[in-house]
C-alpha atoms as a PDB file:
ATOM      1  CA  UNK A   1     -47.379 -68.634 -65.070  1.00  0.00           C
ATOM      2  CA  UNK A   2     -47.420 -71.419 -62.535  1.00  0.00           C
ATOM      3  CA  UNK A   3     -49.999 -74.236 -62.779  1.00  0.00           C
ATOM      4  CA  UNK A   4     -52.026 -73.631 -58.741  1.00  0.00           C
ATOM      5  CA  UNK A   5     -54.820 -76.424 -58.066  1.00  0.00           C
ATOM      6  CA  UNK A   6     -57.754 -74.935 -55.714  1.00  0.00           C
ATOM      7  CA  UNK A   7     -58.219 -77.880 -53.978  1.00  0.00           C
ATOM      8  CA  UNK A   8     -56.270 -81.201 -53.458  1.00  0.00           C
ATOM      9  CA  UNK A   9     -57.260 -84.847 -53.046  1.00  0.00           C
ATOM     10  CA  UNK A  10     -55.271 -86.932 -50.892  1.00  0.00           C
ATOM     11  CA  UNK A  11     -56.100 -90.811 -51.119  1.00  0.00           C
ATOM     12  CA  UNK A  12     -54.549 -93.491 -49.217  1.00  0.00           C
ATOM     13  CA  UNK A  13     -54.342 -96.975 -49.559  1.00  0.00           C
ATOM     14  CA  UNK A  14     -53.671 -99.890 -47.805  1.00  0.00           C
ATOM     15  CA  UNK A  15     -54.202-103.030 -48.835  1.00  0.00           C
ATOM     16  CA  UNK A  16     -56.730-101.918 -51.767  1.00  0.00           C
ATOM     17  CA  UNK A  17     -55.797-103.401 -54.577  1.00  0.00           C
ATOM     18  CA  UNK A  18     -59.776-104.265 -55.432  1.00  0.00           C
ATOM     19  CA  UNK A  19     -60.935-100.782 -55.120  1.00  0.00           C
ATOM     20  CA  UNK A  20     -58.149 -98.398 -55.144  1.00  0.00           C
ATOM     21  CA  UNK A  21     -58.317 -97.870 -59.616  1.00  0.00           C
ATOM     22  CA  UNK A  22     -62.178 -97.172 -59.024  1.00  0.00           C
ATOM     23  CA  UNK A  23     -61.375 -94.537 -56.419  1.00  0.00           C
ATOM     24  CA  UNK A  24     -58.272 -92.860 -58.725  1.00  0.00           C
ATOM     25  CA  UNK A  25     -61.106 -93.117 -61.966  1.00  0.00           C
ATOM     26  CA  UNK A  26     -63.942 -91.608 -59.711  1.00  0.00           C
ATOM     27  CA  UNK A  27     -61.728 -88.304 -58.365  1.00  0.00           C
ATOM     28  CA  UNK A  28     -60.133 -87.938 -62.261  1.00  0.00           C
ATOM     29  CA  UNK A  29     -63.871 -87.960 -63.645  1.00  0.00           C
ATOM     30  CA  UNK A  30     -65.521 -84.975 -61.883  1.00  0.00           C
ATOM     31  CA  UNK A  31     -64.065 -83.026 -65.052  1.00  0.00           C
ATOM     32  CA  UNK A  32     -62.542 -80.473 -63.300  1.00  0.00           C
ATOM     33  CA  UNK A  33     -58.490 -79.218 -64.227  1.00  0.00           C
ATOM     34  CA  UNK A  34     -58.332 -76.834 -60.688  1.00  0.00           C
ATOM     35  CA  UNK A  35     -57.272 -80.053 -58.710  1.00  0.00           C
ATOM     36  CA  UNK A  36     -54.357 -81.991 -58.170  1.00  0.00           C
ATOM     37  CA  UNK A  37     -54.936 -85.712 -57.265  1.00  0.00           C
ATOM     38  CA  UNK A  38     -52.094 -87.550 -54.836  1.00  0.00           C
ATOM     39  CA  UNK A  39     -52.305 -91.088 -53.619  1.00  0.00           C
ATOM     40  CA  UNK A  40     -50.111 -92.769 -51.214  1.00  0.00           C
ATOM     41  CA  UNK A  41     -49.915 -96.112 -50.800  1.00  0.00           C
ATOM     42  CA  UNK A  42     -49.307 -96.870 -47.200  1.00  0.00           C
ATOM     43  CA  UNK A  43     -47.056 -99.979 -47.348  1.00  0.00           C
ATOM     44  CA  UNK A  44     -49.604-102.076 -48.515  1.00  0.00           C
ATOM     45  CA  UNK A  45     -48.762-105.940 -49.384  1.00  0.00           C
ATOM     46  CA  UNK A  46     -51.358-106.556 -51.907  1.00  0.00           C
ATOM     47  CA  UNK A  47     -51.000-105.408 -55.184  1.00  0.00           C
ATOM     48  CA  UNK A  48     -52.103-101.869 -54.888  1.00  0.00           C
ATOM     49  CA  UNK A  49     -48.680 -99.948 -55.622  1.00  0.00           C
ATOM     50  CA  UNK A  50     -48.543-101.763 -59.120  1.00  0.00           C
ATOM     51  CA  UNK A  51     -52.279-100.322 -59.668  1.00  0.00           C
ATOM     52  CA  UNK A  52     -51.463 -96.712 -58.187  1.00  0.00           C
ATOM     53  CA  UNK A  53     -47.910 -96.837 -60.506  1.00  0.00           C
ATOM     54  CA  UNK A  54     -50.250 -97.500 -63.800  1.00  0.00           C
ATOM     55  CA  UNK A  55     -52.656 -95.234 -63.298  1.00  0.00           C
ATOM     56  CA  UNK A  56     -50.113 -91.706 -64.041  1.00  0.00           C
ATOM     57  CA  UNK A  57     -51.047 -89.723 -61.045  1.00  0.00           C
ATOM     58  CA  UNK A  58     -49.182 -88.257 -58.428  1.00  0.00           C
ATOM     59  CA  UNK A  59     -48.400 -91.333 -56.084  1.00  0.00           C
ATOM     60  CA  UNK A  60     -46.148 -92.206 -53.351  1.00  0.00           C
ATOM     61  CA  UNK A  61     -45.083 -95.339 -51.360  1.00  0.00           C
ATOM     62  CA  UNK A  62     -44.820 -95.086 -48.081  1.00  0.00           C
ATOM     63  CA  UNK A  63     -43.949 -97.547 -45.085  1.00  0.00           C
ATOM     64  CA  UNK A  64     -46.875 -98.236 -43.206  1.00  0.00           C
ATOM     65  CA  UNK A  65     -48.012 -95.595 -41.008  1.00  0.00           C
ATOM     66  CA  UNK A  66     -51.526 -95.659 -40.837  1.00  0.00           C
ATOM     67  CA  UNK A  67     -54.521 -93.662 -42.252  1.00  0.00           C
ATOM     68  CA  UNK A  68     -53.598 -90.665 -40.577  1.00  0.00           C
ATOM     69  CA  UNK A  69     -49.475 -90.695 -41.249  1.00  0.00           C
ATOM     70  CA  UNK A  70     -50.454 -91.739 -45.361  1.00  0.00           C
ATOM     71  CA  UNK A  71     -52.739 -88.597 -45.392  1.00  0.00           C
ATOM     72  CA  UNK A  72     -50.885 -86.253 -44.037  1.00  0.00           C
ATOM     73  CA  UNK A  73     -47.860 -87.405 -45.926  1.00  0.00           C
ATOM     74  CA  UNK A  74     -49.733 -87.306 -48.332  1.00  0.00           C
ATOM     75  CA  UNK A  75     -50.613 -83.133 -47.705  1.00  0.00           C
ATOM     76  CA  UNK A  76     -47.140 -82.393 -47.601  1.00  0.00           C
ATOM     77  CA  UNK A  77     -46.862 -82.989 -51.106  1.00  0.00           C
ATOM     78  CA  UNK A  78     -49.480 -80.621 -52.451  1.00  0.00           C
ATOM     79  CA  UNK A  79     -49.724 -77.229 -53.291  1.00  0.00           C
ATOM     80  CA  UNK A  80     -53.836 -76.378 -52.875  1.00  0.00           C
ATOM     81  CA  UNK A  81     -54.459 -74.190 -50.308  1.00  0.00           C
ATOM     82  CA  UNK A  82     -57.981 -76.345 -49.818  1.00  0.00           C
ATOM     83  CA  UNK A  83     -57.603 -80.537 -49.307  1.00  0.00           C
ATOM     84  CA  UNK A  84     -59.836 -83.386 -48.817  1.00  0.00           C
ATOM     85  CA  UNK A  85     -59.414 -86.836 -48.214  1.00  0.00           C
ATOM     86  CA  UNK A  86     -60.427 -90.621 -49.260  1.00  0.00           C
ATOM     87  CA  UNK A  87     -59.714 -94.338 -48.991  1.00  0.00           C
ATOM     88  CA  UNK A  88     -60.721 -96.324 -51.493  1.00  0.00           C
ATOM     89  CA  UNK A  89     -63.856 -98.566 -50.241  1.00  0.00           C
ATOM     90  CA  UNK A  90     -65.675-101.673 -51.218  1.00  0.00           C
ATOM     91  CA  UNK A  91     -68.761 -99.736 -52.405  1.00  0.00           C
END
């Protein structure tokens, strides 16, 4: 039998490179296993990718698009019939 999250999270990132871990860490600590966590990095020029890359999730790199072309890039990738969606933030 195949592994099928309820619900996906789709984060994107841009230029995060501050905030982006605590966003990953916050989404992986809800101690749930019906999800499936995918972050895109949307070009940034920071140092974000090299924090998304160490972290293990799902993660893509992307040429900047914007919020909207990162998350639903981002959607295309998952398999949850239910999604939501963050960007990291300073608080």
């Amino acid at each position: 039998m195949t592994y099928s999250p309820k619900l996906a999270v789709v984060i994107s990132c841009y230029n995060y490179e501050s905030f982006v871990e605590r966003a990953i860490q916050s989404v992986l600590s809800q101690g749930r296993d019906d999800f499936e966590l995918v972050v895109v990095d949307d070009g940034s020029t920071d140092g974000s990718w090299d924090v998304i890359s160490r972290s293990g999730v799902t993660a893509f790199k992307i040429e900047n698009s914007g919020a909207r072309g990162a998350c639903l890039y981002g959607l295309d990738r998952t398999r949850a019939p239910s999604s939501c969606f963050s960007t990291p933030t300073m608080s």
